[in-house]
C-alpha atoms as a PDB file:
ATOM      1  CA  UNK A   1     -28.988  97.852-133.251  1.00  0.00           C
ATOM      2  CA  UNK A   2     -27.269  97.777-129.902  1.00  0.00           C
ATOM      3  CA  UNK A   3     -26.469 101.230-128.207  1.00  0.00           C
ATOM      4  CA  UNK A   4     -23.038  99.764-128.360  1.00  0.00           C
ATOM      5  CA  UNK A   5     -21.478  98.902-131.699  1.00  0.00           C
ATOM      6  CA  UNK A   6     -17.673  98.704-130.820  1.00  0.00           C
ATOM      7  CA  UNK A   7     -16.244  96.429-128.686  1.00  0.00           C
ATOM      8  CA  UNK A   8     -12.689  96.955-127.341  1.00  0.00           C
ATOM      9  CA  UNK A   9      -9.973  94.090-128.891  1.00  0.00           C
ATOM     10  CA  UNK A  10      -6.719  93.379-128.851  1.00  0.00           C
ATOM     11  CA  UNK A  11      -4.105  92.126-131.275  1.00  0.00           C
ATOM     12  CA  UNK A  12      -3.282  89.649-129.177  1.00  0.00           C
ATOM     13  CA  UNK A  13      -6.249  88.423-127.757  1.00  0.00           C
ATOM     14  CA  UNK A  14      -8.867  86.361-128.948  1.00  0.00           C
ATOM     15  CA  UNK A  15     -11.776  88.902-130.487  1.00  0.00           C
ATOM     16  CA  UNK A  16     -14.911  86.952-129.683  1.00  0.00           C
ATOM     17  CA  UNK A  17     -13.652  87.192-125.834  1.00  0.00           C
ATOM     18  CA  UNK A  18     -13.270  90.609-126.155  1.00  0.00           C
ATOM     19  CA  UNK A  19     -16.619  91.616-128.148  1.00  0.00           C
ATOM     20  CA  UNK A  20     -20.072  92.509-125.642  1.00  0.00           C
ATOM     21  CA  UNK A  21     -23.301  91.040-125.643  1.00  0.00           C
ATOM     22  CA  UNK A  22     -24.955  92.665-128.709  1.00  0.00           C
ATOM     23  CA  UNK A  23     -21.817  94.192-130.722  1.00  0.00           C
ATOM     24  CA  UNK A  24     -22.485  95.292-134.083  1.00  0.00           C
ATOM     25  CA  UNK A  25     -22.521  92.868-136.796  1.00  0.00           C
ATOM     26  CA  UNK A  26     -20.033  94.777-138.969  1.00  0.00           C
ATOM     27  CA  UNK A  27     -17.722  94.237-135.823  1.00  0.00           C
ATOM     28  CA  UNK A  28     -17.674  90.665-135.540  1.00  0.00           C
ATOM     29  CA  UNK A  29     -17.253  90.209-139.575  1.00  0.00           C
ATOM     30  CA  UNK A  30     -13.932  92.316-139.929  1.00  0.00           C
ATOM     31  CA  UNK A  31     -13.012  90.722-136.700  1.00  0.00           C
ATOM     32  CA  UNK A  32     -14.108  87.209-138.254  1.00  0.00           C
ATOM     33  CA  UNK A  33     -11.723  88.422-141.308  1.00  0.00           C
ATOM     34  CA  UNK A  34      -8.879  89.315-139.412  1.00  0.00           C
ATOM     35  CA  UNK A  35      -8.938  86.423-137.409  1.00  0.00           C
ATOM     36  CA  UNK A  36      -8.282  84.129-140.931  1.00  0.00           C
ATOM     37  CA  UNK A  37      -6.117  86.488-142.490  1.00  0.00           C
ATOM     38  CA  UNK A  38      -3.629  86.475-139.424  1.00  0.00           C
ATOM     39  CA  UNK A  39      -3.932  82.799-139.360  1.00  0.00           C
ATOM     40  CA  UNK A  40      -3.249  82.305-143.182  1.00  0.00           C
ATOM     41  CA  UNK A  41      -0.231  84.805-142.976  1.00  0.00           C
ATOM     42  CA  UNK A  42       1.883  82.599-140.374  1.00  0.00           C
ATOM     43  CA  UNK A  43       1.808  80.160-142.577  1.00  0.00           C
ATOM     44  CA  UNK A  44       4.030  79.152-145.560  1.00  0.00           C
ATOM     45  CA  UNK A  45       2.791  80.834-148.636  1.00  0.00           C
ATOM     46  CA  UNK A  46       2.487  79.505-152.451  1.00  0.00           C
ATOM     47  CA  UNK A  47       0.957  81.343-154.950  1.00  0.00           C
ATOM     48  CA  UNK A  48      -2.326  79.963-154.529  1.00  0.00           C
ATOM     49  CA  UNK A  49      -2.241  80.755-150.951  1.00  0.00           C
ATOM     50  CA  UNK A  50      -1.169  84.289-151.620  1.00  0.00           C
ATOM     51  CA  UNK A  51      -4.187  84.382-154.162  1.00  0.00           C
ATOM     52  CA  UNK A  52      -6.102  83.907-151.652  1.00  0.00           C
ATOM     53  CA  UNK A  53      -5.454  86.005-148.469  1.00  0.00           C
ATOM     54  CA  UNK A  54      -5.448  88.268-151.673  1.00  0.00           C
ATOM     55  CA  UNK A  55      -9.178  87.481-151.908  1.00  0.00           C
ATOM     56  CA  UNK A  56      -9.370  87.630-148.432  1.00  0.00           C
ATOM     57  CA  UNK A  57      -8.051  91.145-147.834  1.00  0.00           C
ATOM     58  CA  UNK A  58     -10.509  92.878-150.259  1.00  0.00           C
ATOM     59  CA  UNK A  59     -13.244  91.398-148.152  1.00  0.00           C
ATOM     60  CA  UNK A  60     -11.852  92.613-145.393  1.00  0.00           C
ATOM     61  CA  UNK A  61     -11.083  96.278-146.891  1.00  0.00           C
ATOM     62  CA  UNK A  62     -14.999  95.953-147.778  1.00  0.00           C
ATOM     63  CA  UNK A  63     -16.047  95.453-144.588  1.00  0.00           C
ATOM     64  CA  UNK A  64     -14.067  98.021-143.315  1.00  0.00           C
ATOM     65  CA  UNK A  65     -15.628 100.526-145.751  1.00  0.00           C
ATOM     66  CA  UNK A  66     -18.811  99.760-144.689  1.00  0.00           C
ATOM     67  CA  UNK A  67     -17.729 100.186-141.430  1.00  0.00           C
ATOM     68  CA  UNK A  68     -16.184 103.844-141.847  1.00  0.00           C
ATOM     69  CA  UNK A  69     -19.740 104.462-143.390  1.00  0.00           C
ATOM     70  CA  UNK A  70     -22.062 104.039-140.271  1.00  0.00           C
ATOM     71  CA  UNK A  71     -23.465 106.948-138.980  1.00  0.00           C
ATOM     72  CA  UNK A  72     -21.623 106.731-135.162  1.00  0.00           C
ATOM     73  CA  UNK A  73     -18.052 105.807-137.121  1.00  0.00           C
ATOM     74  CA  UNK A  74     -18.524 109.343-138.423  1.00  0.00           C
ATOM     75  CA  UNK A  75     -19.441 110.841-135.769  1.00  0.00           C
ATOM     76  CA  UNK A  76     -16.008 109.809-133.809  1.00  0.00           C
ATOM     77  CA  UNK A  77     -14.273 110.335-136.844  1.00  0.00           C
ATOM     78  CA  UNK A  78     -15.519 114.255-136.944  1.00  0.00           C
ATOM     79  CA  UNK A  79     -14.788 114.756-132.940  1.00  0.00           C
ATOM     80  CA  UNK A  80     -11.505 113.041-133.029  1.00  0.00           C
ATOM     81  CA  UNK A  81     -10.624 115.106-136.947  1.00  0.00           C
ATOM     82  CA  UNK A  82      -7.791 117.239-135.098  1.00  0.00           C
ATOM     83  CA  UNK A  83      -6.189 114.428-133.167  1.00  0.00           C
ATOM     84  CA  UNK A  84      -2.796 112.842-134.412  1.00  0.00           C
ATOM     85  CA  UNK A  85      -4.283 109.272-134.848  1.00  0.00           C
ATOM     86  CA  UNK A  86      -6.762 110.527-137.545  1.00  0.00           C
ATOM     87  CA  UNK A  87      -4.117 111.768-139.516  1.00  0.00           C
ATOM     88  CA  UNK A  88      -2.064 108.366-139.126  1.00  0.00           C
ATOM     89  CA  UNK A  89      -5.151 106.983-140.436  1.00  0.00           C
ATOM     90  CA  UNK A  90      -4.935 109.073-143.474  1.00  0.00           C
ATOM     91  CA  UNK A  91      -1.160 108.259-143.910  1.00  0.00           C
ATOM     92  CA  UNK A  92      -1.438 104.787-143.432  1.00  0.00           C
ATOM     93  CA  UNK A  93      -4.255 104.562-146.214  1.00  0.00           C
ATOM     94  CA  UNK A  94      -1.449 106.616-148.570  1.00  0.00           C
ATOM     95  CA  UNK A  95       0.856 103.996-147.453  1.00  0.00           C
ATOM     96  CA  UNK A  96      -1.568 100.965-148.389  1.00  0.00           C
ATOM     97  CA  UNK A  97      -1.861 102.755-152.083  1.00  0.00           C
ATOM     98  CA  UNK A  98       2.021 103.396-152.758  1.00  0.00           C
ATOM     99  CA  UNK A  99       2.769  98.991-151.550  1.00  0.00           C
ATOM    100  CA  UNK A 100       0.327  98.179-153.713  1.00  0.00           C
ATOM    101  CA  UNK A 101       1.126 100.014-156.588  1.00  0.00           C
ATOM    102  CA  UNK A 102       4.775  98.853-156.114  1.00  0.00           C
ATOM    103  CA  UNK A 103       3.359  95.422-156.282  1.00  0.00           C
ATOM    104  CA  UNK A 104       1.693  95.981-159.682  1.00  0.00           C
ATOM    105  CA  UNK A 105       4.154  97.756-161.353  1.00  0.00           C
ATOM    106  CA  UNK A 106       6.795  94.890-160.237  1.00  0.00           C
ATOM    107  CA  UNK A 107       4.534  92.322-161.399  1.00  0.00           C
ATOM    108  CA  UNK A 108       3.698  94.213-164.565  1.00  0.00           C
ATOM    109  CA  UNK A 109       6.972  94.614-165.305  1.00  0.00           C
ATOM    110  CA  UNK A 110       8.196  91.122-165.189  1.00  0.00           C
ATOM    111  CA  UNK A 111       5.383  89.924-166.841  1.00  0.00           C
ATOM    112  CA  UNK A 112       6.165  92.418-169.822  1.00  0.00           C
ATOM    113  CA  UNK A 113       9.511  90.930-169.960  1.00  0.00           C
ATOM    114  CA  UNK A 114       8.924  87.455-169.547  1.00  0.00           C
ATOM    115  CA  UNK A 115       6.125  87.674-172.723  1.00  0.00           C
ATOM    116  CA  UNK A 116       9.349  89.301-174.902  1.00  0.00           C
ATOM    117  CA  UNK A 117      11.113  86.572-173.881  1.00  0.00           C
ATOM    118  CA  UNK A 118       9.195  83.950-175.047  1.00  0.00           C
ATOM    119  CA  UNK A 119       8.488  86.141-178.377  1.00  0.00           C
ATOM    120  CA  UNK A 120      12.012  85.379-179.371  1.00  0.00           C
ATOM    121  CA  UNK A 121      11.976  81.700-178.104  1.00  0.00           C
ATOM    122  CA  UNK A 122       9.504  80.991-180.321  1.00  0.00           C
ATOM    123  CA  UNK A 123      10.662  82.964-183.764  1.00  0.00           C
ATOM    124  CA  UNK A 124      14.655  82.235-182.520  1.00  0.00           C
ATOM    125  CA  UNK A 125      14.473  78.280-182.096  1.00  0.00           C
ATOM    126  CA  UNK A 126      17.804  77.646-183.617  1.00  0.00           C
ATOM    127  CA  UNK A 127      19.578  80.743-182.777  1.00  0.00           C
ATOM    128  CA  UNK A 128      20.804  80.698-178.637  1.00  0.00           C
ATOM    129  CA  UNK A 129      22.930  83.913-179.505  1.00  0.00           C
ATOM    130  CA  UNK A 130      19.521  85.789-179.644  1.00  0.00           C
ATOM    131  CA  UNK A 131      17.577  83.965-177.086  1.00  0.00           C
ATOM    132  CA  UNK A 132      20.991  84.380-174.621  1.00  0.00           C
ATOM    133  CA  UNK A 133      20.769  87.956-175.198  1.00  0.00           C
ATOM    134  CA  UNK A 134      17.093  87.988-174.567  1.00  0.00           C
ATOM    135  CA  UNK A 135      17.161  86.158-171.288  1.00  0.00           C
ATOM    136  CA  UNK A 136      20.175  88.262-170.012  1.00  0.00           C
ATOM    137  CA  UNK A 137      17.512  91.295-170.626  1.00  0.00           C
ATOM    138  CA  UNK A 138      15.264  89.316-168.605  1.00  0.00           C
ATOM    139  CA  UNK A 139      17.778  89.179-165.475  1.00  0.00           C
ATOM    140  CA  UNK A 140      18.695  92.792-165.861  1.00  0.00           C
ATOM    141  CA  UNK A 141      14.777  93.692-165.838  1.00  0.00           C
ATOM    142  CA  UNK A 142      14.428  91.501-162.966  1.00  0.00           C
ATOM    143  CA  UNK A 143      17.507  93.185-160.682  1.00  0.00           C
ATOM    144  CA  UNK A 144      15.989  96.334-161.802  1.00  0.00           C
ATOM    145  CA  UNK A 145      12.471  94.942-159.626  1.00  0.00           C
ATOM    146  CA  UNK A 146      13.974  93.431-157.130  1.00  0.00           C
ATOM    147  CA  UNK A 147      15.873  96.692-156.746  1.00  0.00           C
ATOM    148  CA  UNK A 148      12.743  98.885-156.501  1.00  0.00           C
ATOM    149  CA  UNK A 149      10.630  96.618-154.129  1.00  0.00           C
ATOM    150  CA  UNK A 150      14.222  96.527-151.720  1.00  0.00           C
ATOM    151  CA  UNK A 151      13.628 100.431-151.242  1.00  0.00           C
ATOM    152  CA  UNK A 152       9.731  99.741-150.823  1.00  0.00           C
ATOM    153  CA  UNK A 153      10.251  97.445-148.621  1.00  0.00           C
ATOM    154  CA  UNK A 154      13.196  99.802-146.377  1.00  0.00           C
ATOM    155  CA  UNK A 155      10.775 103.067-146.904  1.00  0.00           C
ATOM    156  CA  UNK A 156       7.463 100.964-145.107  1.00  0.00           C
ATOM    157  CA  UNK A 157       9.654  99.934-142.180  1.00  0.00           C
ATOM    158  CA  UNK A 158      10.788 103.851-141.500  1.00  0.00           C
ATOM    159  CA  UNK A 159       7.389 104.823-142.313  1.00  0.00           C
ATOM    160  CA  UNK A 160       5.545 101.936-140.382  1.00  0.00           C
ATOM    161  CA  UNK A 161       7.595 103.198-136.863  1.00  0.00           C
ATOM    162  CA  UNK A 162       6.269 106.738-137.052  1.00  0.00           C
ATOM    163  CA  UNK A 163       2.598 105.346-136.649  1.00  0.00           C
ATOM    164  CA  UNK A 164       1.111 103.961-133.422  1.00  0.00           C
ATOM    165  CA  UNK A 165      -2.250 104.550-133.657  1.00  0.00           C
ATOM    166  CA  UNK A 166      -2.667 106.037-130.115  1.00  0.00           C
ATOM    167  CA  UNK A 167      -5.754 107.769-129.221  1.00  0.00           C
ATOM    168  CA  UNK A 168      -5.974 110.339-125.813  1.00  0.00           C
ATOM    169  CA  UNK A 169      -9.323 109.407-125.697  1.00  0.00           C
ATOM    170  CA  UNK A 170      -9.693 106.279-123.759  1.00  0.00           C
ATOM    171  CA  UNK A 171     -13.575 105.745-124.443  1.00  0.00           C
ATOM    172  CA  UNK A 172     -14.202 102.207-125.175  1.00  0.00           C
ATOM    173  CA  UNK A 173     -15.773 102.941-128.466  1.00  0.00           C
ATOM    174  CA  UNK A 174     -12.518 104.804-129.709  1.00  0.00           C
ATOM    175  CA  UNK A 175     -10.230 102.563-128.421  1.00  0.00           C
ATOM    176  CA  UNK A 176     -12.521 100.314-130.344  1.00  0.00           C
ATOM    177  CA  UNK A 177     -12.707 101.712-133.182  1.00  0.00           C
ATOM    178  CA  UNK A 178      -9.283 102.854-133.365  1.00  0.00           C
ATOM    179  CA  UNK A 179      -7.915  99.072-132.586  1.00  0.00           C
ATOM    180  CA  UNK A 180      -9.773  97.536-135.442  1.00  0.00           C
ATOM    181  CA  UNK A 181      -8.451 100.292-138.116  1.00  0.00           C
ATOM    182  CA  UNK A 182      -4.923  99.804-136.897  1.00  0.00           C
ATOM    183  CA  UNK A 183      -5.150  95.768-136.818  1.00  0.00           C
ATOM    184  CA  UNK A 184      -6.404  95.911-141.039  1.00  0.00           C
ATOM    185  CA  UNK A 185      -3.478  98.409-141.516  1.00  0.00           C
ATOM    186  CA  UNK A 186      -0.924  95.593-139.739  1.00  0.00           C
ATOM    187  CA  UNK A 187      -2.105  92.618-141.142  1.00  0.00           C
ATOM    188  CA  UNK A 188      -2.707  94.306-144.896  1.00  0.00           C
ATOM    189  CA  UNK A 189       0.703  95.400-144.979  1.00  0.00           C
ATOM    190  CA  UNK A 190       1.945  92.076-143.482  1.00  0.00           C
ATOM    191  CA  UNK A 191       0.594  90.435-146.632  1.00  0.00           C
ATOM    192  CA  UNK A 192       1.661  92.937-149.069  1.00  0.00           C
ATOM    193  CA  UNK A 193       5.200  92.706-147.585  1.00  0.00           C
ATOM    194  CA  UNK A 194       5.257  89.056-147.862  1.00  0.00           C
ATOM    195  CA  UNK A 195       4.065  89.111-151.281  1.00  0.00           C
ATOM    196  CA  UNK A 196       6.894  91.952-152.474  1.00  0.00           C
ATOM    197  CA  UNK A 197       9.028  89.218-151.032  1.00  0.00           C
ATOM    198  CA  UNK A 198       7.663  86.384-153.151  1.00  0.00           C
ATOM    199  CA  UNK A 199       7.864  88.591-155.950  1.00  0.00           C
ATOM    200  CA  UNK A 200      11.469  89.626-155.568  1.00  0.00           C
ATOM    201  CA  UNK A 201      12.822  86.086-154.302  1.00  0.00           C
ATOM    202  CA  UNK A 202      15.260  85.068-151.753  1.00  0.00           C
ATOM    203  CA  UNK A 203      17.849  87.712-150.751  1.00  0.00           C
ATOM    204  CA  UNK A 204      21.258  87.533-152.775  1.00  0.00           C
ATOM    205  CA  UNK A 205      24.315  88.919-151.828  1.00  0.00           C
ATOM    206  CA  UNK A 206      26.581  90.527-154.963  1.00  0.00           C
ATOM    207  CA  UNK A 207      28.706  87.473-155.601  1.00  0.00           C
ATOM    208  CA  UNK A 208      31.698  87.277-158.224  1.00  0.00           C
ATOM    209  CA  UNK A 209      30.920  85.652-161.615  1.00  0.00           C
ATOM    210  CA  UNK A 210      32.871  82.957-160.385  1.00  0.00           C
ATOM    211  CA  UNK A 211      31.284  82.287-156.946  1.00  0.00           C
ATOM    212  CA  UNK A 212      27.748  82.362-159.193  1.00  0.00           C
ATOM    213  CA  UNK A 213      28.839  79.834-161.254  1.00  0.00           C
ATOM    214  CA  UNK A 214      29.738  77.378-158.078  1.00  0.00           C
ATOM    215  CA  UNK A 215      26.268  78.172-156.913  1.00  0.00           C
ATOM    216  CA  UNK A 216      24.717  77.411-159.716  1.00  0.00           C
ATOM    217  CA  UNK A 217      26.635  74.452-160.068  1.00  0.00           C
ATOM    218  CA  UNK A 218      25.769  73.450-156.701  1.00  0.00           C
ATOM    219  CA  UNK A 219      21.737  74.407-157.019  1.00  0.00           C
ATOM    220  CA  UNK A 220      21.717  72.000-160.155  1.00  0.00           C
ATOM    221  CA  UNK A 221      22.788  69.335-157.868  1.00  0.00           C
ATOM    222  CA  UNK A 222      20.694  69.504-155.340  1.00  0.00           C
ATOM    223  CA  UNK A 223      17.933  71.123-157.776  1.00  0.00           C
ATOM    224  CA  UNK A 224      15.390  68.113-157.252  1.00  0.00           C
ATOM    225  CA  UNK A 225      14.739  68.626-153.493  1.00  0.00           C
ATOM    226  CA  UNK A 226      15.363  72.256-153.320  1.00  0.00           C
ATOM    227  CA  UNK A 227      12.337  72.738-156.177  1.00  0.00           C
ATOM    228  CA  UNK A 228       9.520  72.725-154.214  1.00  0.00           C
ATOM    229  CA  UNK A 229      10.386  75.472-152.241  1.00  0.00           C
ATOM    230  CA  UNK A 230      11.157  77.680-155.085  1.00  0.00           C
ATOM    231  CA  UNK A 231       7.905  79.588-156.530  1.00  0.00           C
ATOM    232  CA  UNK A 232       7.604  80.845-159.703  1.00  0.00           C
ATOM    233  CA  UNK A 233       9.607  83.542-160.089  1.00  0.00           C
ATOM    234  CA  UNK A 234      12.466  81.925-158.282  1.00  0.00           C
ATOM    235  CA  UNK A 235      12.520  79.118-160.794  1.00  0.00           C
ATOM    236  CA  UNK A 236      12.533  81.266-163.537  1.00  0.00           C
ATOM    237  CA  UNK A 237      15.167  83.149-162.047  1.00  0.00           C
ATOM    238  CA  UNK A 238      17.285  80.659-161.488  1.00  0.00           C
ATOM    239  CA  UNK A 239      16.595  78.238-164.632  1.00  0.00           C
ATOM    240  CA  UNK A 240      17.504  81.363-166.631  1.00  0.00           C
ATOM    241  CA  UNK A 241      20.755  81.800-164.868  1.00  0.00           C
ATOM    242  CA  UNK A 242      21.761  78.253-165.361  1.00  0.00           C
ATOM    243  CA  UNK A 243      21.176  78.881-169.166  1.00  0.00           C
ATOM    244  CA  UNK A 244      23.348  82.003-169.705  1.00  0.00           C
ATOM    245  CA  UNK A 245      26.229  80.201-167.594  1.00  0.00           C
ATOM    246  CA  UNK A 246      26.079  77.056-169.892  1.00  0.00           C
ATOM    247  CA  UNK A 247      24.905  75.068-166.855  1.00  0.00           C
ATOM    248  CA  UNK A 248      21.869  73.782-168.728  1.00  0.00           C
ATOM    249  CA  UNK A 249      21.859  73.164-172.529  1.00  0.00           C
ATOM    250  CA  UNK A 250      19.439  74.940-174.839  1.00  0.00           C
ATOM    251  CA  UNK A 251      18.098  71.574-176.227  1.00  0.00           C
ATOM    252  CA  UNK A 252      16.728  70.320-173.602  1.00  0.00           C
ATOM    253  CA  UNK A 253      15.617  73.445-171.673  1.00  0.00           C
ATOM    254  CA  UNK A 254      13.691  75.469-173.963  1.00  0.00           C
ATOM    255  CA  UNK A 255      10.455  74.140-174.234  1.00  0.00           C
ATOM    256  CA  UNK A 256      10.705  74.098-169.914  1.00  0.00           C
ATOM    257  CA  UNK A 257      11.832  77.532-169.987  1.00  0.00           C
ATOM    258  CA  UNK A 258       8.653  78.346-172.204  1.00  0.00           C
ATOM    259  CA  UNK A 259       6.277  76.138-169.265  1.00  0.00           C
ATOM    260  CA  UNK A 260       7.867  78.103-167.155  1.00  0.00           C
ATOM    261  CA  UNK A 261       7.315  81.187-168.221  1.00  0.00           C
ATOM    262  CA  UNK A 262       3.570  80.734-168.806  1.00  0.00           C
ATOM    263  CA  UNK A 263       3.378  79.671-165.145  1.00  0.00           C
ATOM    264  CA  UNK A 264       4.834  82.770-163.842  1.00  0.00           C
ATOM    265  CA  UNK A 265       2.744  84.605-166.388  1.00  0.00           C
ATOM    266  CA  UNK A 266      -0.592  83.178-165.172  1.00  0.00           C
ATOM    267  CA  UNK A 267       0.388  83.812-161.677  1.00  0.00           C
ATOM    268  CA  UNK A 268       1.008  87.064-162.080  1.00  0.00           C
ATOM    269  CA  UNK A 269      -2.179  87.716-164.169  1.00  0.00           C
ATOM    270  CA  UNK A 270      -4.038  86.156-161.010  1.00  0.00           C
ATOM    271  CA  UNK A 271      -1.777  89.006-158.562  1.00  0.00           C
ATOM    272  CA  UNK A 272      -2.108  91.946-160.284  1.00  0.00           C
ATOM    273  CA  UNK A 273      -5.969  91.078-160.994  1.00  0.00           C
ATOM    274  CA  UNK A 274      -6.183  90.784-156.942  1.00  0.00           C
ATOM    275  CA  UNK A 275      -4.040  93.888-156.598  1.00  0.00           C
ATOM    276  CA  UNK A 276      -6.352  95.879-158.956  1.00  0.00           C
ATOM    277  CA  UNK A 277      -9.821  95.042-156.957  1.00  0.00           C
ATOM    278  CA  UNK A 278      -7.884  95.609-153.673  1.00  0.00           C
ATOM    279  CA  UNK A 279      -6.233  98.996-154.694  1.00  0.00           C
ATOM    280  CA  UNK A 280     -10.279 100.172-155.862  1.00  0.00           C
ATOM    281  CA  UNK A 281     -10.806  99.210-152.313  1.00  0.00           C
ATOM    282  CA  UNK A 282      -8.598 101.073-150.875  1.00  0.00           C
ATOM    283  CA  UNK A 283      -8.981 104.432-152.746  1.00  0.00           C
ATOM    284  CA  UNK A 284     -13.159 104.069-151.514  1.00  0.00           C
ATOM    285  CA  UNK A 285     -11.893 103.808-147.763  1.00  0.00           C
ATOM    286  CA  UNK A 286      -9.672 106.963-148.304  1.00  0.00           C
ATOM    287  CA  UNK A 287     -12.190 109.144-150.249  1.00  0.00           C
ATOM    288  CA  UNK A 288     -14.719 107.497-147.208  1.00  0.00           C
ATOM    289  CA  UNK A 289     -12.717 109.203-144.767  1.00  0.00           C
ATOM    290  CA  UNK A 290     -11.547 112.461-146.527  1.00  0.00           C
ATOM    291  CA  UNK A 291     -15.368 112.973-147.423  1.00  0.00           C
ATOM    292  CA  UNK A 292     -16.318 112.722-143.527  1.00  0.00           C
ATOM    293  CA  UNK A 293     -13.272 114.910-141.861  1.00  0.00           C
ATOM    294  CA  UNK A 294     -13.730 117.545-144.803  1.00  0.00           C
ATOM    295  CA  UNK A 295     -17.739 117.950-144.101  1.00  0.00           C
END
């Protein structure tokens, strides 16, 4: 092992330049990870795509547990225990646990709705008064989400500004070390924010019942191109809306509605099941670094 394990890096500047002769090997593999999750999260995202920097994160957040673990990570963790930046650390693992469990309980919400939903398709075939009723829960469960993950998403931007990360200590090691905590801490809450937004859909304004039914009327028209940049909630979302305004008939919609339901419902089977390994992952870093600064 090289007297030097940490290498100084910057968010901005390519890692491998950045890394010394003989860095440790835990060093260049969260850096490696980084590298493709910051990559992957400029880019459009899909549900696949957001399965896997999903994936991808609780590789990451295993690395970086291993990391925390070596012998000279706790040793600047224990010197630096009274310094501000440690207890940033702490917070920003809190904060990692409270997005994610946002996440899940958004996800595990809708998907509890959307399975009721499709109960009474299925037994109400031939009666729209019950199935209307039934969706129009749906819609009111689904304000109710994207309600909640607006505040999550306003609460991490306050909370996000009070921590920089900024240690006195200007050895290279700490900078280091310090760097490569607060770059996971970006980029995982970079993903987790984009997928609260993919959960919740495009932003909507509080139109009249009026000016929703010209949308609607307008999406319908120009539904065919506009589809394939909808994912699956937003389809749902809006196929729904176009059945309790009468702007689709129930006919010809049903069995779609039901496809469509059982593709949001595997997709969010696929989330929360990433969400569950990553949130294990996180509460192993935090009891990782409560263990060391309280020995």
């Amino acid at each position: 092992m090289a007297a030097t394990p940490f290498s100084p890096t910057s968010h901005h500047q390519s890692r491998s330049n950045s890394l010394p002769t003989r860095p440790h090997p835990l060093i260049l593999l969260c850096n490696q990870h980084l590298g493709s999750l910051e990559a992957s999260d400029e880019t459009s995202s899909s549900s696949l795509l957001f399965s896997h920097k999903l994936t991808g994160l609780q590789t990451l957040h295993d690395c970086v547990e291993k990391l925390v673990l070596l012998p000279l990570t706790q040793e600047v963790l224990v010197q630096e225990r009274q310094e501000k930046w440690v207890d940033e650390l702490l917070d920003g693992s809190l904060r990692l646990l409270d997005v994610c469990t946002v996440a899940k309980d958004a996800l595990l919400h809708t998907k509890e709705c959307a399975r009721e939903l499709q109960s009474i398709i299925r037994r109400k075939r031939g009666g729209e008064v019950e199935v209307t009723a039934e969706v129009r829960k749906f819609l009111a469960s689904r304000k109710v989400v994207k309600k909640a993950i607006l505040k999550a998403l306003e609460n991490l931007k306050v909370t996000v500004k009070k921590g920089k990360f900024s240690p006195r200590n200007k050895d290279h090691q700490m900078v280091t070390l310090v760097s490569l905590l607060k770059d996971v801490e970006v980029i995982t809450l970079s993903i987790l924010e984009s997928l609260l937004k993919f959960i919740s859909g495009p932003a909507q304004s509080k139109p009249s019942n009026w000016s929703l039914v010209s949308k609607l009327m307008l999406n319908k028209k120009v539904s065919c191109t506009q589809e394939a940049y909808q994912n699956e909630f937003s389809k749902v979302d809006a196929a729904l809306q176009s059945f309790v305004f009468r702007m689709t008939t129930k006919s010809d919609n049903i069995n779609h509605f039901q496809n469509q339901l059982e593709n949001l419902e595997s997709v969010i089977q696929d989330f929360v099941e990433g969400l569950e390994t990553l949130f294990k992952r996180f509460i192993k870093i935090r009891v990782s670094l409560l263990n060391i600064l309280n020995h």
